[in-house]
Protein backbone atom coordinates (compact mmCIF):
# COMPACT_ATOMS: atom_id res chain seq x y z
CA UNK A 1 0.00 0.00 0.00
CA UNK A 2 1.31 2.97 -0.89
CA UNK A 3 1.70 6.45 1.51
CA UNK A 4 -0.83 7.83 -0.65
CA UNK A 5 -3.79 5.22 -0.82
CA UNK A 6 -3.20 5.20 3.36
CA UNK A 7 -3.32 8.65 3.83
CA UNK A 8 -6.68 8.77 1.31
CA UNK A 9 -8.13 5.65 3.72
CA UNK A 10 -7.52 7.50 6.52
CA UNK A 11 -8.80 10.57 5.10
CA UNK A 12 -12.42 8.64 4.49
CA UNK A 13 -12.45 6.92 7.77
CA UNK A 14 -12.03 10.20 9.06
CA UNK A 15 -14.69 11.43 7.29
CA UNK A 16 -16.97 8.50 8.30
CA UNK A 17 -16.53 8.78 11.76
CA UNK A 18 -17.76 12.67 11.53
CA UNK A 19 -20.58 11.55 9.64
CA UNK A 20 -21.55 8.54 11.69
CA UNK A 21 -21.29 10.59 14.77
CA UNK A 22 -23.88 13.22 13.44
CA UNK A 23 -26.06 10.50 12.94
CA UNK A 24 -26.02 9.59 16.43
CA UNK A 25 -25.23 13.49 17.90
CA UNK A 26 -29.14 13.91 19.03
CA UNK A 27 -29.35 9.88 21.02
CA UNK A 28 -25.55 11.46 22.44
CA UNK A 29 -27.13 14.96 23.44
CA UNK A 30 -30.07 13.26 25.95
CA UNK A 31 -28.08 11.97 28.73
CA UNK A 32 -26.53 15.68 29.03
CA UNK A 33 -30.27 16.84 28.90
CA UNK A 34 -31.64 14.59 31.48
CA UNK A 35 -28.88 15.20 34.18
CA UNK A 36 -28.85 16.87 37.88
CA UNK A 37 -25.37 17.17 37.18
CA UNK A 38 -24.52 21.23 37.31
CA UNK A 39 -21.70 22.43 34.75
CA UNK A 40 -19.01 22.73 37.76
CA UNK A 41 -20.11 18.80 39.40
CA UNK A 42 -19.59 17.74 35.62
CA UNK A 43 -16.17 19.47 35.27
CA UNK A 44 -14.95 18.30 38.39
CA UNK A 45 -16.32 15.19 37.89
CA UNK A 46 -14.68 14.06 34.83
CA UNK A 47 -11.57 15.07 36.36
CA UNK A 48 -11.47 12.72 39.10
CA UNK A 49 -12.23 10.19 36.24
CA UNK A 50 -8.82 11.60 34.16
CA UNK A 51 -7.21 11.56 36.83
CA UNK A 52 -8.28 8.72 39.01
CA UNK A 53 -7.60 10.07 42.27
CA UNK A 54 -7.43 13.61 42.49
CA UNK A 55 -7.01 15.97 45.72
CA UNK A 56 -9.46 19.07 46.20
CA UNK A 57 -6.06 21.00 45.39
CA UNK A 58 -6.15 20.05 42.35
CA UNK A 59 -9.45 20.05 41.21
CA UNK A 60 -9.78 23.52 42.70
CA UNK A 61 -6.87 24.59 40.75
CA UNK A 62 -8.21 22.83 37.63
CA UNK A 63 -11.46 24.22 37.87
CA UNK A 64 -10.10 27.55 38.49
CA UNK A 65 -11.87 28.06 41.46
CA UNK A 66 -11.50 28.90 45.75
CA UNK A 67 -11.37 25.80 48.11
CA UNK A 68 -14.42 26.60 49.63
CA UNK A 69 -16.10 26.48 45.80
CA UNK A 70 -15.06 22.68 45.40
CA UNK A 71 -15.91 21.44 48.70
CA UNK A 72 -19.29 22.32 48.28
CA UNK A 73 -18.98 20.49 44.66
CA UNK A 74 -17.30 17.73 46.31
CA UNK A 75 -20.17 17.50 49.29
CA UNK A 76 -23.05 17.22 46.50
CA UNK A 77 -21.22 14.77 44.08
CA UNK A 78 -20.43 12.40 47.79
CA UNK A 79 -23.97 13.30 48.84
CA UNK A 80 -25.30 11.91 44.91
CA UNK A 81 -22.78 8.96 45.54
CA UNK A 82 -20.77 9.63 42.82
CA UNK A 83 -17.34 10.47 44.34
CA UNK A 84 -15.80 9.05 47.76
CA UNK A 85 -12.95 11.00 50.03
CA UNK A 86 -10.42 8.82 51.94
CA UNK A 87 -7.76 9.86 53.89
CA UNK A 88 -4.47 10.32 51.94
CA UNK A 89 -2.19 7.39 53.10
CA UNK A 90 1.07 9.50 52.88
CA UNK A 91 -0.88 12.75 54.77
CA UNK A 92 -4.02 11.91 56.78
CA UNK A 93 -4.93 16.35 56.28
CA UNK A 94 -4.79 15.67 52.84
CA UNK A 95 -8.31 14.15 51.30
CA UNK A 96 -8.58 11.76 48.38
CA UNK A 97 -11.47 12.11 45.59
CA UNK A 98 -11.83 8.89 43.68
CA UNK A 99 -14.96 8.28 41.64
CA UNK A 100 -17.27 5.72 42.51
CA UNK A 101 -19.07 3.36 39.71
CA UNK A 102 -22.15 5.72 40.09
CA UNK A 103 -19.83 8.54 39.25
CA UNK A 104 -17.61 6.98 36.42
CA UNK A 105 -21.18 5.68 34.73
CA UNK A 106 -22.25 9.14 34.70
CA UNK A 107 -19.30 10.28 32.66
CA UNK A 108 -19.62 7.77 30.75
CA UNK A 109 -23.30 8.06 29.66
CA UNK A 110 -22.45 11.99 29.50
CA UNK A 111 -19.29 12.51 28.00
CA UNK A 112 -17.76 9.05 26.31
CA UNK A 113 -18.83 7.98 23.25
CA UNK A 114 -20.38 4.89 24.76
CA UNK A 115 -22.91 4.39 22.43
CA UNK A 116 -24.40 0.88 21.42
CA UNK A 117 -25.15 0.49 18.11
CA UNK A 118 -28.46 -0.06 17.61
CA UNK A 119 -29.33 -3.69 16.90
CA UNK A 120 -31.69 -3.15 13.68
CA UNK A 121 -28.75 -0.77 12.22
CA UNK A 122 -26.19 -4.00 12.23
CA UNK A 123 -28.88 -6.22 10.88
CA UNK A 124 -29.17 -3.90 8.40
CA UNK A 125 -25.06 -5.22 7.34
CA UNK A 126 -24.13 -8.34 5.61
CA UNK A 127 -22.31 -10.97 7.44
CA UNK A 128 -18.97 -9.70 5.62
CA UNK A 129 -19.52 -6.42 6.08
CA UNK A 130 -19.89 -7.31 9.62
CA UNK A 131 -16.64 -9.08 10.14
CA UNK A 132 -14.81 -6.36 8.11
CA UNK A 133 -16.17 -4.08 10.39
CA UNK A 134 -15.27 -5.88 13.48
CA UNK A 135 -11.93 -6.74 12.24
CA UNK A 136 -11.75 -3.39 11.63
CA UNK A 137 -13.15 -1.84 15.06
CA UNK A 138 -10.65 -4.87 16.91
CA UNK A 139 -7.75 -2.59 14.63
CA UNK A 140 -8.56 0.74 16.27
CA UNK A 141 -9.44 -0.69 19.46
CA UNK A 142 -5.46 -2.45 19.57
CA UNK A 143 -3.65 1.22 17.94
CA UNK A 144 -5.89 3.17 20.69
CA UNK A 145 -4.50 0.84 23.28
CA UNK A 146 -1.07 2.05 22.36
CA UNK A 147 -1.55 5.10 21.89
CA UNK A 148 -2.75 5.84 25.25
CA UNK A 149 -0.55 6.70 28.00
């Protein structure tokens, strides 16, 4: 394969993806629509999920915002059951935020493109469109893998 005939594949899978994701951009758009969540508890939120443990510190300095600003954040999103605080091992002062499954589902349903395809759309494919696809998906799922940190 040559450099050009990649670069033009990659080009229209690009282009795909954009268009595939319009598709689904209104089904994406209703769990942001039908959440408690404020703008701030989402931020902070999906934080403590990139991070995986985070410190009030840091999310205060993240969010751009006082101490006093996150713990309130912090005391709704524990109250919701969507983030725990533990005692730092190292520094018993110093609180940990980890999100709980509640929490990370809520990201998830939000923010990650965790959508399932809809079953009538793949029996809409032939069986080797199908495999190509999933061959295919199995591909980017592998060179994501390694791309991530």
């Amino acid at each position: 394969m040559t450099d050009q005939t990649r670069a033009q594949l990659a080009a229209e899978l690009a282009d795909l993806h954009h268009r595939l994701g319009e598709a689904f951009f209104a089904s994406r758009l209703r769990p942001l629509l039908e959440t408690d969540l404020t703008v701030q508890q989402l931020r902070a939120l999906a934080l403590v999920q990139v991070d995986r443990d985070s410190t009030p510190q840091r999310l205060a300095e993240a969010l751009g915002v006082s101490a006093a600003t996150v713990s309130g954040i912090l005391d709704r999103l524990t109250a919701a059951g969507m983030v725990v605080r533990t005692p730092d091992p190292d520094d018993g002062r110093v609180r940990r935020v980890t999100s709980t499954e509640r929490g990370s589902e809520a990201i998830r349903r939000i923010v990650a493109l965790e959508d399932d395809l809809p079953p009538d759309l793949l029996d809409l494919l032939d069986v080797d469109d199908l495999r190509a696809l999933t061959q295919g998906t199995r591909a980017l799922l592998e060179a994501a893998r390694r791309l991530a940190p």
